[in-house]
C-alpha atoms as a PDB file:
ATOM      1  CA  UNK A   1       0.000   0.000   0.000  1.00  0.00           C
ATOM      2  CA  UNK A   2       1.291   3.740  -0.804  1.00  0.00           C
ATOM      3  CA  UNK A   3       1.698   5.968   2.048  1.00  0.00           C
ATOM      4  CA  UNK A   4       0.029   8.912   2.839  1.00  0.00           C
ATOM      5  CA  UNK A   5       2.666  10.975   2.036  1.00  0.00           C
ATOM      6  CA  UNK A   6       3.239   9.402  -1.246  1.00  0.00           C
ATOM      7  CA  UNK A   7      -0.378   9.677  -2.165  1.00  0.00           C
ATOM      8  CA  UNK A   8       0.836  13.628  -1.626  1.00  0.00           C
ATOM      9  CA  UNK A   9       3.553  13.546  -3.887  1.00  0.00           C
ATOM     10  CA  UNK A  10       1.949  11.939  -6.883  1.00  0.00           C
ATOM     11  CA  UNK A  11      -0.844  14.580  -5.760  1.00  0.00           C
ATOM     12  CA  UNK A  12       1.327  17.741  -5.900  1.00  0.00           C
ATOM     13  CA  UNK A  13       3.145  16.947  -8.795  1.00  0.00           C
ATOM     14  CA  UNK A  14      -0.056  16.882 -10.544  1.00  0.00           C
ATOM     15  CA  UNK A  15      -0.942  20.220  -9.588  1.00  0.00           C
ATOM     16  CA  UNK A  16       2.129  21.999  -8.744  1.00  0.00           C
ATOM     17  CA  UNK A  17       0.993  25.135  -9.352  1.00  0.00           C
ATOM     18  CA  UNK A  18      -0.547  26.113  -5.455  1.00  0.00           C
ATOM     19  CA  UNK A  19       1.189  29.692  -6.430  1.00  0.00           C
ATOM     20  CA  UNK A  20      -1.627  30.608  -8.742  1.00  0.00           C
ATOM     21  CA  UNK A  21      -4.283  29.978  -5.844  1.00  0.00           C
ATOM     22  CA  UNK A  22      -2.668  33.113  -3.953  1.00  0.00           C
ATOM     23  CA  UNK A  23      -2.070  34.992  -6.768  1.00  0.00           C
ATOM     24  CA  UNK A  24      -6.081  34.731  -7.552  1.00  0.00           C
ATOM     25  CA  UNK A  25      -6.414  35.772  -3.723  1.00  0.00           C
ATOM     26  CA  UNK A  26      -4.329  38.719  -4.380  1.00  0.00           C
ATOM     27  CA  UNK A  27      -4.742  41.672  -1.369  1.00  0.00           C
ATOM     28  CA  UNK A  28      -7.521  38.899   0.385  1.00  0.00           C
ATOM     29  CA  UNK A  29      -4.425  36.888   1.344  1.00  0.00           C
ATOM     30  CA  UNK A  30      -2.763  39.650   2.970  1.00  0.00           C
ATOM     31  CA  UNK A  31      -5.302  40.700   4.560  1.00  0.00           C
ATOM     32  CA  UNK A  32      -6.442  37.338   6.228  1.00  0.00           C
ATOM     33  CA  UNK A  33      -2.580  36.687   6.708  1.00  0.00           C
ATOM     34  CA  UNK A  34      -1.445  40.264   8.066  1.00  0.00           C
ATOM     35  CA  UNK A  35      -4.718  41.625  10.295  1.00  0.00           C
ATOM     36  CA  UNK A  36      -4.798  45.114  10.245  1.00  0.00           C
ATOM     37  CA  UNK A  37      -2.762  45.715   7.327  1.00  0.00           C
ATOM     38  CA  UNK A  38      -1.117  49.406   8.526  1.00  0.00           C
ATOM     39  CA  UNK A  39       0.087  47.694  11.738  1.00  0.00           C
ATOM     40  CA  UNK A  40       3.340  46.378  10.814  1.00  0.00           C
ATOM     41  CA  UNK A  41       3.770  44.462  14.435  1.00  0.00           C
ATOM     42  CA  UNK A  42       0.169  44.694  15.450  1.00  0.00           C
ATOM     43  CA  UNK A  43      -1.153  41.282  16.607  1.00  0.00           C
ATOM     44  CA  UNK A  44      -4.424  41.725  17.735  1.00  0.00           C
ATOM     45  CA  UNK A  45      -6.599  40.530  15.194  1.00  0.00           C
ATOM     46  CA  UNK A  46      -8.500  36.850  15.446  1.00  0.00           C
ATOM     47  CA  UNK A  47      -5.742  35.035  13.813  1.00  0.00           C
ATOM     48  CA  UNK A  48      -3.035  37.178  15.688  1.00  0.00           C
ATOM     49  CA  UNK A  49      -1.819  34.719  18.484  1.00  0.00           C
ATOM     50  CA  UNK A  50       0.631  32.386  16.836  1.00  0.00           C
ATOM     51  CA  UNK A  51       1.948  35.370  14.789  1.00  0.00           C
ATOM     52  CA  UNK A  52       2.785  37.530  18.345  1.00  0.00           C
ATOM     53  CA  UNK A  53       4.565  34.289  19.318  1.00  0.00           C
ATOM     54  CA  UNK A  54       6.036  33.714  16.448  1.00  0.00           C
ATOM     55  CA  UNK A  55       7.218  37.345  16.133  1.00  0.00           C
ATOM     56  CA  UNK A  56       8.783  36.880  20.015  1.00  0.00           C
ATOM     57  CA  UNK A  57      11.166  33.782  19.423  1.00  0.00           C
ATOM     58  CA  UNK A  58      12.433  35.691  16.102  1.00  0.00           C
ATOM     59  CA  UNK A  59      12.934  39.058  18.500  1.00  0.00           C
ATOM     60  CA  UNK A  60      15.053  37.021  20.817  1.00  0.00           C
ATOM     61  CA  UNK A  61      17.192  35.644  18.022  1.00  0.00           C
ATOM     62  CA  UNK A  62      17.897  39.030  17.070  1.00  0.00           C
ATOM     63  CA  UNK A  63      18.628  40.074  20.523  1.00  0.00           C
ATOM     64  CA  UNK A  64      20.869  37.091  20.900  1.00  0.00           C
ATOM     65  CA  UNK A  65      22.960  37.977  17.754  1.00  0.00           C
ATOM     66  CA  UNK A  66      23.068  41.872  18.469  1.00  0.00           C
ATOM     67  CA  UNK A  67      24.281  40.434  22.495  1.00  0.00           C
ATOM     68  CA  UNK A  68      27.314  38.661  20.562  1.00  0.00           C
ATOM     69  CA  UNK A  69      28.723  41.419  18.516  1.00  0.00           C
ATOM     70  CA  UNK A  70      27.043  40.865  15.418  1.00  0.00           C
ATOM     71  CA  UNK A  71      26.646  43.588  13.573  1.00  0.00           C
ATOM     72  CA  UNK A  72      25.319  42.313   9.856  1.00  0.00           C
ATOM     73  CA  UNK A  73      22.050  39.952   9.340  1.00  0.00           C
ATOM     74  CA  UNK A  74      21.332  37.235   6.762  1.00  0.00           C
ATOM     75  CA  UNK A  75      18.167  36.165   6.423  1.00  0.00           C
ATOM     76  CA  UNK A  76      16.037  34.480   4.088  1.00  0.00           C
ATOM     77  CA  UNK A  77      12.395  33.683   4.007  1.00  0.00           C
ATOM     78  CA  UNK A  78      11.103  30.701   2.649  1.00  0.00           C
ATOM     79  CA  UNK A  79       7.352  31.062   0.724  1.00  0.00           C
ATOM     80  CA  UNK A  80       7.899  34.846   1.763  1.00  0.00           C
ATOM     81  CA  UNK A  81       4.019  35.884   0.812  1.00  0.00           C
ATOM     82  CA  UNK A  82       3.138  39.608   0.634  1.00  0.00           C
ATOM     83  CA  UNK A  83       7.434  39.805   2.646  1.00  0.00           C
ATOM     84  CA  UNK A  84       5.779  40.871   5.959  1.00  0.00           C
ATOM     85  CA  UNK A  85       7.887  39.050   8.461  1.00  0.00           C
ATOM     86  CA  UNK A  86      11.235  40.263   6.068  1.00  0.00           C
ATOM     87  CA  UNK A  87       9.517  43.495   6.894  1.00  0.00           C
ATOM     88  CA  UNK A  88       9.664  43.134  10.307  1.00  0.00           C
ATOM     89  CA  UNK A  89      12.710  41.527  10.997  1.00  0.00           C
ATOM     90  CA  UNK A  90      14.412  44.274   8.267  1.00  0.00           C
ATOM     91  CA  UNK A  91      12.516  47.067  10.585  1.00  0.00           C
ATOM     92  CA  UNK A  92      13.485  45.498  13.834  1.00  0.00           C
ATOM     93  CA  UNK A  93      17.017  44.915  13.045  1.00  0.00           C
ATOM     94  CA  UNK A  94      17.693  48.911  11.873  1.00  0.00           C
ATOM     95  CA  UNK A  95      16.359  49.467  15.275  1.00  0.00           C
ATOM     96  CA  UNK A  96      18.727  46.976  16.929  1.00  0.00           C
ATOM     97  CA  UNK A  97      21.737  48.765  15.484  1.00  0.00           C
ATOM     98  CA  UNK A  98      22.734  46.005  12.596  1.00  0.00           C
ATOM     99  CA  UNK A  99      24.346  48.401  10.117  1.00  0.00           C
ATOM    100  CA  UNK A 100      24.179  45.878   7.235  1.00  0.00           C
ATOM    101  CA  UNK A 101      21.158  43.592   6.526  1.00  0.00           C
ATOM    102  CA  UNK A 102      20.705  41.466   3.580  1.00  0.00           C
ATOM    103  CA  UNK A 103      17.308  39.496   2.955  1.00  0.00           C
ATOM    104  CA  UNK A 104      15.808  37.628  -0.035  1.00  0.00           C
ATOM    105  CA  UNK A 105      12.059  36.035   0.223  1.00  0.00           C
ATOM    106  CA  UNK A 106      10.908  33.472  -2.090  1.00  0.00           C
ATOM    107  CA  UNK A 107       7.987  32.564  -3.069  1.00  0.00           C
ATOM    108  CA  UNK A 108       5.597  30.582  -5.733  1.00  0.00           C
ATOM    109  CA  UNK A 109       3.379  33.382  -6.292  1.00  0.00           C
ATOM    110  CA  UNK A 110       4.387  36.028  -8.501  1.00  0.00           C
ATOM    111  CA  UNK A 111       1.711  38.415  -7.580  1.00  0.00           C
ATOM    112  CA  UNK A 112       2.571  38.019  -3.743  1.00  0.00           C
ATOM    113  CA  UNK A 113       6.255  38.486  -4.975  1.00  0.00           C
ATOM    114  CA  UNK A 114       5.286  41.836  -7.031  1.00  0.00           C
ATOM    115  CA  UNK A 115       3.009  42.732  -3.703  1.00  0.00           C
ATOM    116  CA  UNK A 116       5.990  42.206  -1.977  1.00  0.00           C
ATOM    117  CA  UNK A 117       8.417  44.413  -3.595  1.00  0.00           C
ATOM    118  CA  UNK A 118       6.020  47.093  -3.694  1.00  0.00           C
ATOM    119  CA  UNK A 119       5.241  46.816   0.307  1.00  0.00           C
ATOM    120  CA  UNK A 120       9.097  46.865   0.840  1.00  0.00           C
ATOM    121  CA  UNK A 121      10.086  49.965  -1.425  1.00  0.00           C
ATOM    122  CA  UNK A 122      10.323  51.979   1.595  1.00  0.00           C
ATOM    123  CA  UNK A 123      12.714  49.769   3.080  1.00  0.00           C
ATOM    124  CA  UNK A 124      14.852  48.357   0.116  1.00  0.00           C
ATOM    125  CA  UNK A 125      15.574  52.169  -0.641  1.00  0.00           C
ATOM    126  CA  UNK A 126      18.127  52.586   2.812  1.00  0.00           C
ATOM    127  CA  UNK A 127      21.727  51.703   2.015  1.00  0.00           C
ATOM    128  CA  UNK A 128      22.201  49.165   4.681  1.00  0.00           C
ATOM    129  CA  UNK A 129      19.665  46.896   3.224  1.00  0.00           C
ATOM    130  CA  UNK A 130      19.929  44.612   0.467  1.00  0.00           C
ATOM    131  CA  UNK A 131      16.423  43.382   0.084  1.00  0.00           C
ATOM    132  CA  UNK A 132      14.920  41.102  -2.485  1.00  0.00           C
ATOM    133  CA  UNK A 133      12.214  39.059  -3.265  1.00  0.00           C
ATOM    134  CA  UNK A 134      12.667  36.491  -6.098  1.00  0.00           C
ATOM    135  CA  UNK A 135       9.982  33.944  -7.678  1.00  0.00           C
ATOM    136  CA  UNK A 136      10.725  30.010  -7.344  1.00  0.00           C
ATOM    137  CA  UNK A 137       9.961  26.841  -5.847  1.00  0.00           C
ATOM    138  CA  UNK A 138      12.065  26.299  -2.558  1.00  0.00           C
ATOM    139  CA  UNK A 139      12.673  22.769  -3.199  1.00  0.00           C
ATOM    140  CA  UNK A 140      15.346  23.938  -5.943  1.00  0.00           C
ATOM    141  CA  UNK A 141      19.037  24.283  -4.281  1.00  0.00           C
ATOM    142  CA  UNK A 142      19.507  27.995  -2.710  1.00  0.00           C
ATOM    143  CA  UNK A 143      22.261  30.508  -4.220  1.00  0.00           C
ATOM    144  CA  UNK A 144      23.041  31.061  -0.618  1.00  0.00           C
ATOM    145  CA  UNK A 145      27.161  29.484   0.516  1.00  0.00           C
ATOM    146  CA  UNK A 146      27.183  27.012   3.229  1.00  0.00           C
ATOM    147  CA  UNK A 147      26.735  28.694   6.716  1.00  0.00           C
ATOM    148  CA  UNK A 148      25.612  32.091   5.625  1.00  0.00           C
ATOM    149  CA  UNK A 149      22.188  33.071   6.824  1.00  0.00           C
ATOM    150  CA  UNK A 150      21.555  33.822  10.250  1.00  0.00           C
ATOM    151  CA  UNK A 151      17.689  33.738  10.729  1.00  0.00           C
ATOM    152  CA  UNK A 152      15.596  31.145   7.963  1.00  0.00           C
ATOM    153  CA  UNK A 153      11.956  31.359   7.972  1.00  0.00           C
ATOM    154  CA  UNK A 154       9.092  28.985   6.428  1.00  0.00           C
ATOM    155  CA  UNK A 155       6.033  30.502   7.758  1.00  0.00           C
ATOM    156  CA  UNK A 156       2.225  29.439   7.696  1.00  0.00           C
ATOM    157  CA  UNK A 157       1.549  26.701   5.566  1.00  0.00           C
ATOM    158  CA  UNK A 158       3.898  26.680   2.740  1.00  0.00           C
ATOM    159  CA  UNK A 159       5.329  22.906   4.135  1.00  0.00           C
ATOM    160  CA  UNK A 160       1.457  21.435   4.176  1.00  0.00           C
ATOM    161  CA  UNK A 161       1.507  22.654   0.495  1.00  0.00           C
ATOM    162  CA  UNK A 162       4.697  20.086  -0.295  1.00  0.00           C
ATOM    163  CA  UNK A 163       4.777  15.974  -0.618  1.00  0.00           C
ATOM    164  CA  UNK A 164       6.082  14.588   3.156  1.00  0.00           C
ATOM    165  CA  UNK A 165       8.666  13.264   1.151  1.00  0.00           C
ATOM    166  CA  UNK A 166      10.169  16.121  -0.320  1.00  0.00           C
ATOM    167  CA  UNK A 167      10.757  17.893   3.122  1.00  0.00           C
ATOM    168  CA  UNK A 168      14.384  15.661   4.415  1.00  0.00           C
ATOM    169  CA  UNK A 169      15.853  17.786   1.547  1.00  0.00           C
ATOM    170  CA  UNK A 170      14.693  20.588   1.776  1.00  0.00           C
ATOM    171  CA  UNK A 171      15.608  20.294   5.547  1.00  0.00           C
ATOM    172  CA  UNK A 172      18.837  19.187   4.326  1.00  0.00           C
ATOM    173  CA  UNK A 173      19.336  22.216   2.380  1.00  0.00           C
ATOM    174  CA  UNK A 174      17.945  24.760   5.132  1.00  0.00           C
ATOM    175  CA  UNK A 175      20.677  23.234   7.347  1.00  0.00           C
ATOM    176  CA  UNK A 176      23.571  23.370   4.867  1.00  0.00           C
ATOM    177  CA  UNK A 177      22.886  27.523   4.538  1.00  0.00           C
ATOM    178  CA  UNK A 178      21.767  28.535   7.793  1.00  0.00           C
ATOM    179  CA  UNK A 179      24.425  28.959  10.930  1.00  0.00           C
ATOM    180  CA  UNK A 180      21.933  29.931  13.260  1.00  0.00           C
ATOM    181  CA  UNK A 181      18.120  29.799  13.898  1.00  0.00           C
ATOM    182  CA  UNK A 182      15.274  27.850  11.330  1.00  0.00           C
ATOM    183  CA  UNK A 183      11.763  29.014  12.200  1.00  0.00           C
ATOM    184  CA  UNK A 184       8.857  27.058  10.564  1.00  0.00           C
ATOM    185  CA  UNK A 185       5.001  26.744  11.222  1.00  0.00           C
ATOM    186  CA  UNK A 186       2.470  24.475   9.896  1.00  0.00           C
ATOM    187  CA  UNK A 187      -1.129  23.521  10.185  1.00  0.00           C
ATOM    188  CA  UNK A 188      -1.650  21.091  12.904  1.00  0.00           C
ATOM    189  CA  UNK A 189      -3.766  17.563  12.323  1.00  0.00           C
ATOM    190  CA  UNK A 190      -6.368  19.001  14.729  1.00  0.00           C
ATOM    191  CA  UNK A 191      -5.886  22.189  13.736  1.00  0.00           C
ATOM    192  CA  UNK A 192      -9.306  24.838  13.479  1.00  0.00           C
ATOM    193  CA  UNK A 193     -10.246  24.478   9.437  1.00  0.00           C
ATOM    194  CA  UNK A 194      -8.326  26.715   6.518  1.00  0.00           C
ATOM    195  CA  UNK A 195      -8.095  27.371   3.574  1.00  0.00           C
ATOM    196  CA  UNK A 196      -5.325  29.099   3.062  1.00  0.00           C
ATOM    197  CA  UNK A 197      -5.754  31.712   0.692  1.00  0.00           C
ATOM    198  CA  UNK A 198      -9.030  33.554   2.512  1.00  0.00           C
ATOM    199  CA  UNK A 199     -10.779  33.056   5.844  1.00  0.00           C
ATOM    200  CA  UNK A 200     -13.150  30.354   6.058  1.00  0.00           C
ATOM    201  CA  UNK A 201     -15.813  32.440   5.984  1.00  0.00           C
ATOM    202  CA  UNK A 202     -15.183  33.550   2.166  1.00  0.00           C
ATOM    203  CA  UNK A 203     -15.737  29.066   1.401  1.00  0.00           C
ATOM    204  CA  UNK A 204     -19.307  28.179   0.800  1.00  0.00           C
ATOM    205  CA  UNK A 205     -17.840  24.410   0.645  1.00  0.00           C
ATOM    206  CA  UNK A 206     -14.420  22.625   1.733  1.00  0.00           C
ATOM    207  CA  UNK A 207     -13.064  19.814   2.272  1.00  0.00           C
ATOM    208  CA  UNK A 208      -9.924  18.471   3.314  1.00  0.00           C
ATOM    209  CA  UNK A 209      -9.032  14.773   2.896  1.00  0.00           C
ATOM    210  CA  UNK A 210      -6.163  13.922   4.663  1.00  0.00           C
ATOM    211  CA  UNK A 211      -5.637  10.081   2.423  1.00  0.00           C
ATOM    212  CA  UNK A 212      -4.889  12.229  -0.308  1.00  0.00           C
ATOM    213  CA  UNK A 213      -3.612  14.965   0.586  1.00  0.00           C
ATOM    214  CA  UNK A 214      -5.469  17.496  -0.927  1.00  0.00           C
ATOM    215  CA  UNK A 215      -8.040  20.376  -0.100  1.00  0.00           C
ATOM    216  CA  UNK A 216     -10.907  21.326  -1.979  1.00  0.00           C
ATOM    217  CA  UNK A 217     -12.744  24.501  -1.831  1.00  0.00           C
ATOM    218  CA  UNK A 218     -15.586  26.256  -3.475  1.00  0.00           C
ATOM    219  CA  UNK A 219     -15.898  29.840  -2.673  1.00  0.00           C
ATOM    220  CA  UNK A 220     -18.740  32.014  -2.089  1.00  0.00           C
ATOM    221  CA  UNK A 221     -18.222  33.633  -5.570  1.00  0.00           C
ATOM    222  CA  UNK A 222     -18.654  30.445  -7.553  1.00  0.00           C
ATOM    223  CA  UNK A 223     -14.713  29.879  -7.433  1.00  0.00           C
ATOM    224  CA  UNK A 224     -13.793  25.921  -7.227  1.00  0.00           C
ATOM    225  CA  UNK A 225     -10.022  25.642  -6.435  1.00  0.00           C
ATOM    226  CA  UNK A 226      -7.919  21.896  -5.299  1.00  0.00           C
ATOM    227  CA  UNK A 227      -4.484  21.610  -4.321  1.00  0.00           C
ATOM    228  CA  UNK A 228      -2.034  20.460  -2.049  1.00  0.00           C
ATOM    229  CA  UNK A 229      -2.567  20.378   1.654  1.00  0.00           C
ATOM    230  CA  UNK A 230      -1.012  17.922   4.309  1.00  0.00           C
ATOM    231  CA  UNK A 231      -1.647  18.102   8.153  1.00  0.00           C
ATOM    232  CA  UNK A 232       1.153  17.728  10.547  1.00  0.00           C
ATOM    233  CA  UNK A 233       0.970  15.587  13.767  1.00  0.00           C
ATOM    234  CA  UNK A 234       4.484  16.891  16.489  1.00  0.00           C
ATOM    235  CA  UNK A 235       5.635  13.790  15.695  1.00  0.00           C
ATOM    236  CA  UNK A 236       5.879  13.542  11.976  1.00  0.00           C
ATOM    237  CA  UNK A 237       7.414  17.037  11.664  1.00  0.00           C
ATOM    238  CA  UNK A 238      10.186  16.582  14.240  1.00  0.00           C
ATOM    239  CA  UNK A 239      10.939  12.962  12.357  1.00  0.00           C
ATOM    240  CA  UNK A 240      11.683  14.830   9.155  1.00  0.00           C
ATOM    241  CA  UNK A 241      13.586  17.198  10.265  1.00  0.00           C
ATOM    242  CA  UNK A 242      15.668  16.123  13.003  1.00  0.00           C
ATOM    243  CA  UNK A 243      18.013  13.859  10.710  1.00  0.00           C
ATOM    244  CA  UNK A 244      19.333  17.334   9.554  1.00  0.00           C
ATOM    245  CA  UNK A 245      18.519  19.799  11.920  1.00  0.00           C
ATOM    246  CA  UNK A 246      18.908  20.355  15.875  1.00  0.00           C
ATOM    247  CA  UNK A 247      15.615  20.926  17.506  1.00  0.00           C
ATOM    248  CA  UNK A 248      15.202  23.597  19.941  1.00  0.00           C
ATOM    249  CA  UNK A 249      11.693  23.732  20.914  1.00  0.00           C
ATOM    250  CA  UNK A 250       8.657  21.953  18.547  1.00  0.00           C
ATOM    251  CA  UNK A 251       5.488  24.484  20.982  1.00  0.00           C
ATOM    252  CA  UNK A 252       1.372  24.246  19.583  1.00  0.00           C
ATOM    253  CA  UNK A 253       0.137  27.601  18.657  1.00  0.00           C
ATOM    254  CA  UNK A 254      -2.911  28.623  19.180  1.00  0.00           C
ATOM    255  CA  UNK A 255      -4.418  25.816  21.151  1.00  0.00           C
ATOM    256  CA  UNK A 256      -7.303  27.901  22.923  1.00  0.00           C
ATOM    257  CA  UNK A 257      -7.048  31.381  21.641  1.00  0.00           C
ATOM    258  CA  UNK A 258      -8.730  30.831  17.772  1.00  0.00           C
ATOM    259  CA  UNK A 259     -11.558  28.601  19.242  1.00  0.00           C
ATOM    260  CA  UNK A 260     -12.665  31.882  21.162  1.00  0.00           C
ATOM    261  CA  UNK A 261     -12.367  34.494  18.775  1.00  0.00           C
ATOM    262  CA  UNK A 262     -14.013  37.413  18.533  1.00  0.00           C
ATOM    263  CA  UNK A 263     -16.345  35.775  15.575  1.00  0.00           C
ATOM    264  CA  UNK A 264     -19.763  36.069  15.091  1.00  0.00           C
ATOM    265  CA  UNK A 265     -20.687  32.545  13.569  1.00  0.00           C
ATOM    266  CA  UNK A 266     -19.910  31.246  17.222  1.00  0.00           C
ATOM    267  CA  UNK A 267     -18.965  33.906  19.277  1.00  0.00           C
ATOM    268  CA  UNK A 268     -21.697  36.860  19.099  1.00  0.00           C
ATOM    269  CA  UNK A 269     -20.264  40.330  19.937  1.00  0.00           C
ATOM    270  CA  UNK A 270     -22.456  39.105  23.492  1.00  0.00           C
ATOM    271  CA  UNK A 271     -19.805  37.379  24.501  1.00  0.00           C
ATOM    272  CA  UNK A 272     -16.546  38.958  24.137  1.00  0.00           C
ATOM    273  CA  UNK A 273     -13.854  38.042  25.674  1.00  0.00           C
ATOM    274  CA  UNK A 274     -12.819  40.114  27.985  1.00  0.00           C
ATOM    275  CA  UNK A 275      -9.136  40.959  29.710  1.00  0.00           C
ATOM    276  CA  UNK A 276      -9.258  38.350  32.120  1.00  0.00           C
ATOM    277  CA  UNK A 277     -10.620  35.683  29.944  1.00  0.00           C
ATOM    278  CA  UNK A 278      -7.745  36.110  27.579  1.00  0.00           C
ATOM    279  CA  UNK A 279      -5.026  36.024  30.764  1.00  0.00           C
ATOM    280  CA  UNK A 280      -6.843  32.855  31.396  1.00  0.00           C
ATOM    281  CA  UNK A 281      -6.224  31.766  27.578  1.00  0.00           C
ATOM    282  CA  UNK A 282      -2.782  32.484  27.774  1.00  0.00           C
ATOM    283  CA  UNK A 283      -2.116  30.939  31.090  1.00  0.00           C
ATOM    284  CA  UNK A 284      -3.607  27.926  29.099  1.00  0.00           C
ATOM    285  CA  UNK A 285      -1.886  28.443  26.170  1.00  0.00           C
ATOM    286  CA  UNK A 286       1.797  28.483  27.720  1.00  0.00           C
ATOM    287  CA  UNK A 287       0.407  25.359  29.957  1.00  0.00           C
ATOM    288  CA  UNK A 288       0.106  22.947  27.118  1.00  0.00           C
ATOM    289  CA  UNK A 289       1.851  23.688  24.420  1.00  0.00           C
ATOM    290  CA  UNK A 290       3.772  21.300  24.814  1.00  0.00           C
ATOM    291  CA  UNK A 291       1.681  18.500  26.095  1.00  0.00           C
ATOM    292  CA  UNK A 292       1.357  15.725  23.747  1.00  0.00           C
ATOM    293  CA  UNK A 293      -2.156  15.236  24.303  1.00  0.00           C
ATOM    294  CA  UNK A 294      -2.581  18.528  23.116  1.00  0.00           C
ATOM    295  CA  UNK A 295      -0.366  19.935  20.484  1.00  0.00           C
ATOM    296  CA  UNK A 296      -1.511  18.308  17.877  1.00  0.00           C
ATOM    297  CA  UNK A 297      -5.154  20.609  18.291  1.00  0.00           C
ATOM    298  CA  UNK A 298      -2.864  23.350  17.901  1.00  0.00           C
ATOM    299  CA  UNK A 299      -3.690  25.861  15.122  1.00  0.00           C
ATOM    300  CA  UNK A 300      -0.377  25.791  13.817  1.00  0.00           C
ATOM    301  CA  UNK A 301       2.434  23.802  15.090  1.00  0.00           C
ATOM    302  CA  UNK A 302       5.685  26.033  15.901  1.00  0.00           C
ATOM    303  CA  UNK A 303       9.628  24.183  15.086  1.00  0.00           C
ATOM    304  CA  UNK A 304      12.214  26.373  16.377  1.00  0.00           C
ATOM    305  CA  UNK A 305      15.534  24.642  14.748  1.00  0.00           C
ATOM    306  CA  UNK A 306      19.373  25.125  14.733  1.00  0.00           C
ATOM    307  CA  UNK A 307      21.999  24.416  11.714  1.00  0.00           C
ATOM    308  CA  UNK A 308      24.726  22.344  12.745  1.00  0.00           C
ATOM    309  CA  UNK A 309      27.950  23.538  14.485  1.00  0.00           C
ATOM    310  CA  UNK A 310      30.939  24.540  12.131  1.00  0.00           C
END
């Protein structure tokens, strides 16, 4: 019998194209992505969470770099999107005092790389940055020299978009350019339902079979779309990974904090949340996630990961 994650590849290599589905989405997907789209670090929207958590393990990489000495910044952003997290880390680091920062996002979609450049104008024009966003599938071997990049991201989704089996090389390949700290997030098993591209609420229909590998979606504007989608249990993600990468923390985002959103299909305006209840959600939040009976019911599963030592 052919393995789930086989069943994927044969899958994605019959659609490769999942770029064009965010393309179509256009300003949508940065929208649902970002939250309030003229708050570069603002993390209070319904989906916010994971990305404030996110956003605090990258902070104290910087911090730890700026703490030894270093003074110039490498990094590289795998599936960059609309480049907001190159945005922020770029932003951040000029306010750290790095006087030389390089970046380059990649990404499938060409509009989100176009989107991208055009979001980061401001920031690409100061002459300690070297910014740039390319189009290209990250499975292909990276320009970058061995050792060279300091902070590598893969953020939100783009590994449930790839075969199981394609991911010990690319892990292979993250590990032979980066010298320091590998940040990736995917959708959980038991994760709250996506699709990707929107918020649920812009799907009349969806369904995600997790045999195959594949999610498919009509949309309230008569829009069918299918491609690639595979769920992540803790333990399948640290097994592909670990054979090339040292694992500093594998945390569940978003266990509580989603399910109690401030959304009116289950959560009427009524019943708010209010500052106490979401103390209490983050009390639970930092409680269990790492518990293995709960992280895979995370929204998004968090893999903080080192290169090896040279």
């Amino acid at each position: 019998m052919k393995s789930l994650a086989h069943r994927a590849a044969v899958d994605f290599d019959r659609h490769p194209n999942v770029g064009a589905d965010y393309d179509r989405a256009g300003e949508r997907y940065r929208a649902y992505a970002d939250g309030d789209l003229d708050g570069l670090y603002n993390f209070d929207g319904q989906y916010g969470f994971g990305d404030r958590e996110t956003w605090g393990l990258i902070g104290q990489a910087l911090h730890e770099l700026r703490v030894k000495g270093v003074r110039e910044l490498f990094v590289v952003d795998l599936g960059c999107g609309p480049g907001t997290w190159l945005r922020r880390i770029i932003d951040r680091a000029r306010q750290m005092g790095f006087t030389r920062i390089r970046a380059r996002g990649i990404d499938l979609a060409e509009a989100q790389v176009r989107r991208a450049r055009i979001l980061s104008h401001g920031l690409a024009s100061h002459s300690d940055v070297d910014l740039r966003f390319e189009v290209g599938d990250i499975r292909a071997r990276m320009p970058e020299s061995d050792g060279s990049v300091d902070i590598c991201l893969c953020l939100y989704g783009v590994l449930n978009h790839l075969p199981a089996d394609d991911l010990p090389a690319l892990f292979r390949e993250v590990a032979r350019i980066t010298r320091g700290h590998f940040f990736t997030t995917v959708r959980a098993i038991g994760s709250t339902p996506t699709v990707y591209v929107d918020g649920v609420k812009a799907a009349k229909t969806y369904h995600q079979d997790n045999v195959r590998g594949r999610l498919d979606i009509e949309f309230q504007d008569g829009s069918h779309t299918s491609f690639p989608s595979h769920l992540f249990c803790a333990a399948e993600i640290r097994a592909l990974a670990a054979p090339a990468l040292t694992i500093t923390d594998l945390i569940g985002l978003d266990l509580f904090h989603g399910r109690f959103a401030n959304d009116p299909q289950w959560n009427p305006a009524e019943a708010a949340p209010n500052a106490d209840f979401l103390q209490a959600l983050r009390v639970l939040e930092s409680r269990f996630s790492h518990d293995p009976r709960f992280i895979d019911h995370a929204t998004h599963l968090l893999m903080v990961a080192r290169g090896p030592e040279r």
